[in-house]
Every structure is written in structure tokens, then in C-alpha cells.
PDB file of N, CA and C in Angstrom:
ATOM      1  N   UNK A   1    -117.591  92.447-205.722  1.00  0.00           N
ATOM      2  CA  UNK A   1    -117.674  93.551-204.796  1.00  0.00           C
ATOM      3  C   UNK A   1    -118.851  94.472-205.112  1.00  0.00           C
ATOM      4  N   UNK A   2    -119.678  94.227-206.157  1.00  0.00           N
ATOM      5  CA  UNK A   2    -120.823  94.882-206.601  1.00  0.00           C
ATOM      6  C   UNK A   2    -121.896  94.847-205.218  1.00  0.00           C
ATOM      7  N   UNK A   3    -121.986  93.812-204.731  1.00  0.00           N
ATOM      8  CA  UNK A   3    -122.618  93.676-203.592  1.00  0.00           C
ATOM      9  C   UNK A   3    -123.029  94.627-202.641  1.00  0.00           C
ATOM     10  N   UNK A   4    -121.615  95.396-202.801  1.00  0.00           N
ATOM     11  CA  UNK A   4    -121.356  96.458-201.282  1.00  0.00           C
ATOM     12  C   UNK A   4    -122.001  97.709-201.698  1.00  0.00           C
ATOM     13  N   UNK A   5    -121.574  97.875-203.223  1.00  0.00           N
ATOM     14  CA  UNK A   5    -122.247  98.960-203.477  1.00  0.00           C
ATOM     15  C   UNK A   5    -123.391  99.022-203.523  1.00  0.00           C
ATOM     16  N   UNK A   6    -124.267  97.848-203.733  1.00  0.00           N
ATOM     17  CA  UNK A   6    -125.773  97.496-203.986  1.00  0.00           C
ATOM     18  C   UNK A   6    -126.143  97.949-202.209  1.00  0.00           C
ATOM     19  N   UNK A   7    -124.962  97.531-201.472  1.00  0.00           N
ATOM     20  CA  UNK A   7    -125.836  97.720-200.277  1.00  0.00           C
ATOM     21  C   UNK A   7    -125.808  98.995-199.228  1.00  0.00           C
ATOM     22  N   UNK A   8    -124.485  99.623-199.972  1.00  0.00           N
ATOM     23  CA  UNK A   8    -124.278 100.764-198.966  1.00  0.00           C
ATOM     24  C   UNK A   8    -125.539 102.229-199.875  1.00  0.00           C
ATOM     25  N   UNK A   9    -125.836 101.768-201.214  1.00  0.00           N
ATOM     26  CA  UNK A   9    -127.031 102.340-201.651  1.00  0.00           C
ATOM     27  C   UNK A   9    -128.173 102.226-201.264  1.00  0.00           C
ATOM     28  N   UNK A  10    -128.340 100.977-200.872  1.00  0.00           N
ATOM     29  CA  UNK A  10    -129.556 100.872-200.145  1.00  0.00           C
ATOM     30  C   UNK A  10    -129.987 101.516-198.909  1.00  0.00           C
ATOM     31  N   UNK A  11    -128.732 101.766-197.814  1.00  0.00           N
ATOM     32  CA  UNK A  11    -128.521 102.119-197.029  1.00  0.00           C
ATOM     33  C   UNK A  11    -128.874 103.779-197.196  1.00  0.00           C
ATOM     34  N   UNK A  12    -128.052 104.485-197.737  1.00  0.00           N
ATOM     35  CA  UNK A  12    -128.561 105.967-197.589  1.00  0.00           C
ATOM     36  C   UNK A  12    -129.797 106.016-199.013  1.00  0.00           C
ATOM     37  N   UNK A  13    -130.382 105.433-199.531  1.00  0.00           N
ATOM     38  CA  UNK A  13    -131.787 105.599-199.856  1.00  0.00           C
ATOM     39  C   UNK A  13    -132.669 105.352-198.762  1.00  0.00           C
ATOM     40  N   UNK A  14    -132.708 104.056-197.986  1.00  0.00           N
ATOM     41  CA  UNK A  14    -133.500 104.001-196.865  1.00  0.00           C
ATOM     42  C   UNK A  14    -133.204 104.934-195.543  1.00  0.00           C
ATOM     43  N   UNK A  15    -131.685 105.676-195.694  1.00  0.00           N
ATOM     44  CA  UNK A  15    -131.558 106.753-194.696  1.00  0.00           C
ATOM     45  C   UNK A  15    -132.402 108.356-194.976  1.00  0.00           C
ATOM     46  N   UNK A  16    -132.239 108.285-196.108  1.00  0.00           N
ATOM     47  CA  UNK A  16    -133.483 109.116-196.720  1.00  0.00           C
ATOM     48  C   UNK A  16    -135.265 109.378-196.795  1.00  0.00           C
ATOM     49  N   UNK A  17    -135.344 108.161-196.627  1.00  0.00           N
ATOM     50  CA  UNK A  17    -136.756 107.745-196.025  1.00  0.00           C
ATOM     51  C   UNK A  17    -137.127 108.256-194.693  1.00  0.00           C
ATOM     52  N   UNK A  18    -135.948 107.938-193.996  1.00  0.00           N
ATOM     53  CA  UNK A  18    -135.891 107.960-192.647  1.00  0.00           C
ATOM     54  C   UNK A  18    -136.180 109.581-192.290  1.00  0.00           C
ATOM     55  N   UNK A  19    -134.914 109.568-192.299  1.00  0.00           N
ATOM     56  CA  UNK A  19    -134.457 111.260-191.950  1.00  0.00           C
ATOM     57  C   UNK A  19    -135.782 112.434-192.660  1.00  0.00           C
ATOM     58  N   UNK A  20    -136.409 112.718-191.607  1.00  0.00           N
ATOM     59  CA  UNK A  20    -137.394 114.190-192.143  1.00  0.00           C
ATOM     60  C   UNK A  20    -136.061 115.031-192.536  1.00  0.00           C
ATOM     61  N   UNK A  21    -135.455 115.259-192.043  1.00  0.00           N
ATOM     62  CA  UNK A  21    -134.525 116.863-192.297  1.00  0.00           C
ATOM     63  C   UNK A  21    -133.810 116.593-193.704  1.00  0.00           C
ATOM     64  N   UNK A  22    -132.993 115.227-193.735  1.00  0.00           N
ATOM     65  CA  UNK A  22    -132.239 115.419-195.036  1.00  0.00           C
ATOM     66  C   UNK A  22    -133.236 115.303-196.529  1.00  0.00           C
ATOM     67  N   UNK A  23    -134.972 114.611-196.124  1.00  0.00           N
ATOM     68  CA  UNK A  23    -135.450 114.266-197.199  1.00  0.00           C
ATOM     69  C   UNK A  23    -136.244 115.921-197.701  1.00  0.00           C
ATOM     70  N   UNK A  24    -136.214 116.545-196.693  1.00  0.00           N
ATOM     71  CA  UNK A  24    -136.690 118.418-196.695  1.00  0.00           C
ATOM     72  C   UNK A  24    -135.570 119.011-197.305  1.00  0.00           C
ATOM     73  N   UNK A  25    -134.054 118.528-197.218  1.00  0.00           N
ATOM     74  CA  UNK A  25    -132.994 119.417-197.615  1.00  0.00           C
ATOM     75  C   UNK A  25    -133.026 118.608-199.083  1.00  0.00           C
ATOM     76  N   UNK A  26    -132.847 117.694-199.628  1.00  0.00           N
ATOM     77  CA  UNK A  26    -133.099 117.631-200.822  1.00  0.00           C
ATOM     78  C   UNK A  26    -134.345 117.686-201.908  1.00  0.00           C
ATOM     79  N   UNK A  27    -135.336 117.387-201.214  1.00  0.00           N
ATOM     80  CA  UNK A  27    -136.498 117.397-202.086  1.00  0.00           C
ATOM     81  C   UNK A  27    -137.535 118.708-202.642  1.00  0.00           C
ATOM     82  N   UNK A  28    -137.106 119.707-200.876  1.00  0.00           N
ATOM     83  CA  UNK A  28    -137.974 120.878-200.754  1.00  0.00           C
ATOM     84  C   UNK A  28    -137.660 122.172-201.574  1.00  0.00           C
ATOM     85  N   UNK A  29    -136.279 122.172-201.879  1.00  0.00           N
ATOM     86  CA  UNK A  29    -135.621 122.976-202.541  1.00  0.00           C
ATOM     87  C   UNK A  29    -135.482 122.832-204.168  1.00  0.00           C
ATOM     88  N   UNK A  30    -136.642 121.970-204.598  1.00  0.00           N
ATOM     89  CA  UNK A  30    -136.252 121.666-206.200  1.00  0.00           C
ATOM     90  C   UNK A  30    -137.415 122.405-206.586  1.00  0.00           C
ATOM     91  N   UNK A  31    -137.337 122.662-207.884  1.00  0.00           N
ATOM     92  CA  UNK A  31    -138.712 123.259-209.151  1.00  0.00           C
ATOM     93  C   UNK A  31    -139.959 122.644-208.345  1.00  0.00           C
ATOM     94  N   UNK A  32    -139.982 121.242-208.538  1.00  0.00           N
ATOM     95  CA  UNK A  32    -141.361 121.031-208.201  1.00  0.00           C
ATOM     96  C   UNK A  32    -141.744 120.739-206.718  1.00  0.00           C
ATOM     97  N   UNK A  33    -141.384 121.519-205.780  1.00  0.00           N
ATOM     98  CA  UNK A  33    -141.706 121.245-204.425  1.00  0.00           C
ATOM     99  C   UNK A  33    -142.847 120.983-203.834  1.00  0.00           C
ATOM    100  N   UNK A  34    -143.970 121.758-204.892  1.00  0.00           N
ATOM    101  CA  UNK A  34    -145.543 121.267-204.795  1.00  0.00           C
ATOM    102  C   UNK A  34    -145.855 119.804-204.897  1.00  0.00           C
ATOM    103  N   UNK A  35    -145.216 119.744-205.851  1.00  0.00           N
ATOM    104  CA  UNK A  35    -145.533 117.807-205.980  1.00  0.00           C
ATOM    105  C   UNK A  35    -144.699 117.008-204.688  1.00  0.00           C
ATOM    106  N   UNK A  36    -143.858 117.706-204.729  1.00  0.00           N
ATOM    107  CA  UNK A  36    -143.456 116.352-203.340  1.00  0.00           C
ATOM    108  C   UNK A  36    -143.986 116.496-201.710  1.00  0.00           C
ATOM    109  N   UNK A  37    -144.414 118.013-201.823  1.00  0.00           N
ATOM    110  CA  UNK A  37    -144.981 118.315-200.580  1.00  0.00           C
ATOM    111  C   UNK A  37    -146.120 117.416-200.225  1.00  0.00           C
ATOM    112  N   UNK A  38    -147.270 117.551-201.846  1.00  0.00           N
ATOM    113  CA  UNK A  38    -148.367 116.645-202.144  1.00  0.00           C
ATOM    114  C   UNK A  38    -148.611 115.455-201.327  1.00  0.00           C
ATOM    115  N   UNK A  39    -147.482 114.457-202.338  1.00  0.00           N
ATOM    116  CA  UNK A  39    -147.002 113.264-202.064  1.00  0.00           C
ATOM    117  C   UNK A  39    -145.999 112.445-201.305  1.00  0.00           C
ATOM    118  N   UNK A  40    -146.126 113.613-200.186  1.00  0.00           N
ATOM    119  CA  UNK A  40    -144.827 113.560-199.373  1.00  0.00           C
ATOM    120  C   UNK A  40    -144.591 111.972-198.778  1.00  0.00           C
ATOM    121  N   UNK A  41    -145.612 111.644-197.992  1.00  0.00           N
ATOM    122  CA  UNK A  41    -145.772 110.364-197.167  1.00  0.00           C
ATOM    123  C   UNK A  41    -145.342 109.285-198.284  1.00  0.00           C
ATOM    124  N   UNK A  42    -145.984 109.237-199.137  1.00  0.00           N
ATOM    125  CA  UNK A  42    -145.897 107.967-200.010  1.00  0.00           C
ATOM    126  C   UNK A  42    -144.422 108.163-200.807  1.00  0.00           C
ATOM    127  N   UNK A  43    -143.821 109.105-201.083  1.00  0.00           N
ATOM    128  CA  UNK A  43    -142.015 109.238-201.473  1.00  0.00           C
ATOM    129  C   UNK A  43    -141.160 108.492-200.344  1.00  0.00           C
ATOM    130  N   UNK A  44    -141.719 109.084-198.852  1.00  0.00           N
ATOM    131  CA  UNK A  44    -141.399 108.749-197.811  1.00  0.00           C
ATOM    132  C   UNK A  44    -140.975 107.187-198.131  1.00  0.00           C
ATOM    133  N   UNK A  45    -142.021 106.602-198.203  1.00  0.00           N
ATOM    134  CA  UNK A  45    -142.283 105.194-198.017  1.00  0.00           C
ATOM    135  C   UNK A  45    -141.996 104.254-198.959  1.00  0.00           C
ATOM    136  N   UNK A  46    -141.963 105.060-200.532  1.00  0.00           N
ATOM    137  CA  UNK A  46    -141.257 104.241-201.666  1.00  0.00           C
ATOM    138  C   UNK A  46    -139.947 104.092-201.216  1.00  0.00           C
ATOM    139  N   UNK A  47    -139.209 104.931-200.532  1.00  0.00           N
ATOM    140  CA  UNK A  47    -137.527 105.510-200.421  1.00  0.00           C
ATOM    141  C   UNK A  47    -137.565 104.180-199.207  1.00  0.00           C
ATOM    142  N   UNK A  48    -138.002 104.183-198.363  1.00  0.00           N
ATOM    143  CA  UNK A  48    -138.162 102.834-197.196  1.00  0.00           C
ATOM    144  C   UNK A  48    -137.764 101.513-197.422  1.00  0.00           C
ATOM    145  N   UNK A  49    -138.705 101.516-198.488  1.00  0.00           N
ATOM    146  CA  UNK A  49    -139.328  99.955-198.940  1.00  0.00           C
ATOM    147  C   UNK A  49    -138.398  99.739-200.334  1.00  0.00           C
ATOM    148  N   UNK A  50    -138.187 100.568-200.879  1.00  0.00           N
ATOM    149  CA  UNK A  50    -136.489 100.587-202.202  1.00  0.00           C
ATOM    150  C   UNK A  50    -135.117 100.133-201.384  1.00  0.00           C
ATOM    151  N   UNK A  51    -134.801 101.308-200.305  1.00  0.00           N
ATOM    152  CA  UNK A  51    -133.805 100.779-199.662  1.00  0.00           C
ATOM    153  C   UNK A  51    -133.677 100.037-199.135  1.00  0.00           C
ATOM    154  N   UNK A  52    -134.328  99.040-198.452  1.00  0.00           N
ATOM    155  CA  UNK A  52    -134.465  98.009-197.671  1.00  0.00           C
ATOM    156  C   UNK A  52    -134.324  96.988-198.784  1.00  0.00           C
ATOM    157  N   UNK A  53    -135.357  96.912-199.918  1.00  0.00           N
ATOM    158  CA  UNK A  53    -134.890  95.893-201.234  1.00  0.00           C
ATOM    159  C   UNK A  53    -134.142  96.011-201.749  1.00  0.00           C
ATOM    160  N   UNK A  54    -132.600  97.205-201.527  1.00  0.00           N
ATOM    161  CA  UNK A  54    -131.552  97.016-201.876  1.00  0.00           C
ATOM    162  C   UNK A  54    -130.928  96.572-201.056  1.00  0.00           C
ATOM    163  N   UNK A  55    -130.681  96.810-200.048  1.00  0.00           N
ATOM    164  CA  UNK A  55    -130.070  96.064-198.779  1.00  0.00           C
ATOM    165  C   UNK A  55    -130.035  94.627-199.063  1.00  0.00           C
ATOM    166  N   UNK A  56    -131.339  93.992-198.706  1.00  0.00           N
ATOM    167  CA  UNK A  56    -131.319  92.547-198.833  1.00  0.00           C
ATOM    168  C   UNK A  56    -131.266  92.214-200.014  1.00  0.00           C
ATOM    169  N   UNK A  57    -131.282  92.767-201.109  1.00  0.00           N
ATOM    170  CA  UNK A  57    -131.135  92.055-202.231  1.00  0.00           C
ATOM    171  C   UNK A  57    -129.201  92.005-202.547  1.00  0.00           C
ATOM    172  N   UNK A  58    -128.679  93.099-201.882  1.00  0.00           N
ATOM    173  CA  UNK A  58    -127.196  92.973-202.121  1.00  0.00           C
ATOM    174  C   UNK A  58    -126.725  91.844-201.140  1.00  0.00           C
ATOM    175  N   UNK A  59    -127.344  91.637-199.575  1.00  0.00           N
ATOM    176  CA  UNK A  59    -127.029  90.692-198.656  1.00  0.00           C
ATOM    177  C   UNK A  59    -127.028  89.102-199.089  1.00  0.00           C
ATOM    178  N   UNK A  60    -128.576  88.950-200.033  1.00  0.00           N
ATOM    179  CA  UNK A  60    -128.635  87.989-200.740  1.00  0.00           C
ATOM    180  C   UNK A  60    -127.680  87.837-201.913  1.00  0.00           C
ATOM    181  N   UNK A  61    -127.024  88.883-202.600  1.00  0.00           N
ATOM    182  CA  UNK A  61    -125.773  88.653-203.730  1.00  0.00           C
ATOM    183  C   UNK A  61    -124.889  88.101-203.198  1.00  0.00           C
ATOM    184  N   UNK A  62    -124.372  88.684-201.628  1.00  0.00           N
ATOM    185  CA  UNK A  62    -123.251  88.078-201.136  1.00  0.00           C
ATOM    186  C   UNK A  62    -123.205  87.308-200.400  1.00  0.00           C
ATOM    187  N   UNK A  63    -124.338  86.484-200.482  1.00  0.00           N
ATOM    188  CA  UNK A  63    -123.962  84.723-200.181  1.00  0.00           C
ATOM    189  C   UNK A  63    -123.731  84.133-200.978  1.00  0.00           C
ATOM    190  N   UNK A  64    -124.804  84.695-202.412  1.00  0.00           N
ATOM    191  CA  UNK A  64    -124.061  83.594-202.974  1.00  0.00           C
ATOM    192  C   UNK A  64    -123.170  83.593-203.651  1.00  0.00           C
ATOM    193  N   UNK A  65    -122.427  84.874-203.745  1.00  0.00           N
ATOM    194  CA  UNK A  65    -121.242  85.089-204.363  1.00  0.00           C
ATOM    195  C   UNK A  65    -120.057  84.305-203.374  1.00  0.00           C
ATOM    196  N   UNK A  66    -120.006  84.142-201.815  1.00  0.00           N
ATOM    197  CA  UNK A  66    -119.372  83.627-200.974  1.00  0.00           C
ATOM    198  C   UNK A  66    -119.710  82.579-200.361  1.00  0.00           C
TER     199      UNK A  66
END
């Protein structure tokens, strides 16, 4: 059942990517807000391209676990 969790993580990391508002409500409000303001686009896009390789990498666990 590790699977699910691999994938419902993937899921709100890549919902994070997504979402301007929730990635402003967590990121904008910390110590270093300069740095992520900076590097905003490319956090954007690590958070995208992470969640999505958790997704399919949990989709791929549960074949062959099944």
C-alpha cells in the first residue's frame, strides 16, 4: 500500500506547482522569501516535474506489486 502514498504525494506536490495561490501561501510567508521570489519559476517547475515522478513512479510500483 506504499504505492498510494507515493502517489497521493505526488499529487499535492505537483498540486503545488500548479496552484499560484497555495505555492504564495506557503512559500511567501517564510524567512527567506527573497530567495524564492528570485527563483520563483524554476521551484515552480522542480515541484511539476517531482510530482509527476512521483505519480508515475508509484503507478509503476503498483503494477508490479499487482
Amino acid at each position: 500500500m506504499i504505492y498510494w502514498l507515493i502517489i497521493i504525494s505526488g499529487t499535492i506536490i505537483f498540486s503545488l506547482g500548479m496552484s499560484r495561490a497555495l505555492y504564495n501561501l506557503i512559500f511567501n510567508n517564510q524567512k527567506y522569501s527573497k530567495i524564492f521570489k528570485k527563483y520563483n519559476i524554476f521551484y515552480r517547475f522542480v515541484f511539476i516535474f517531482f510530482g509527476l515522478i512521483c505519480v508515475f513512479s508509484g503507478l509503476y510500483v503498483e503494477s508490479i506489486v499487482n
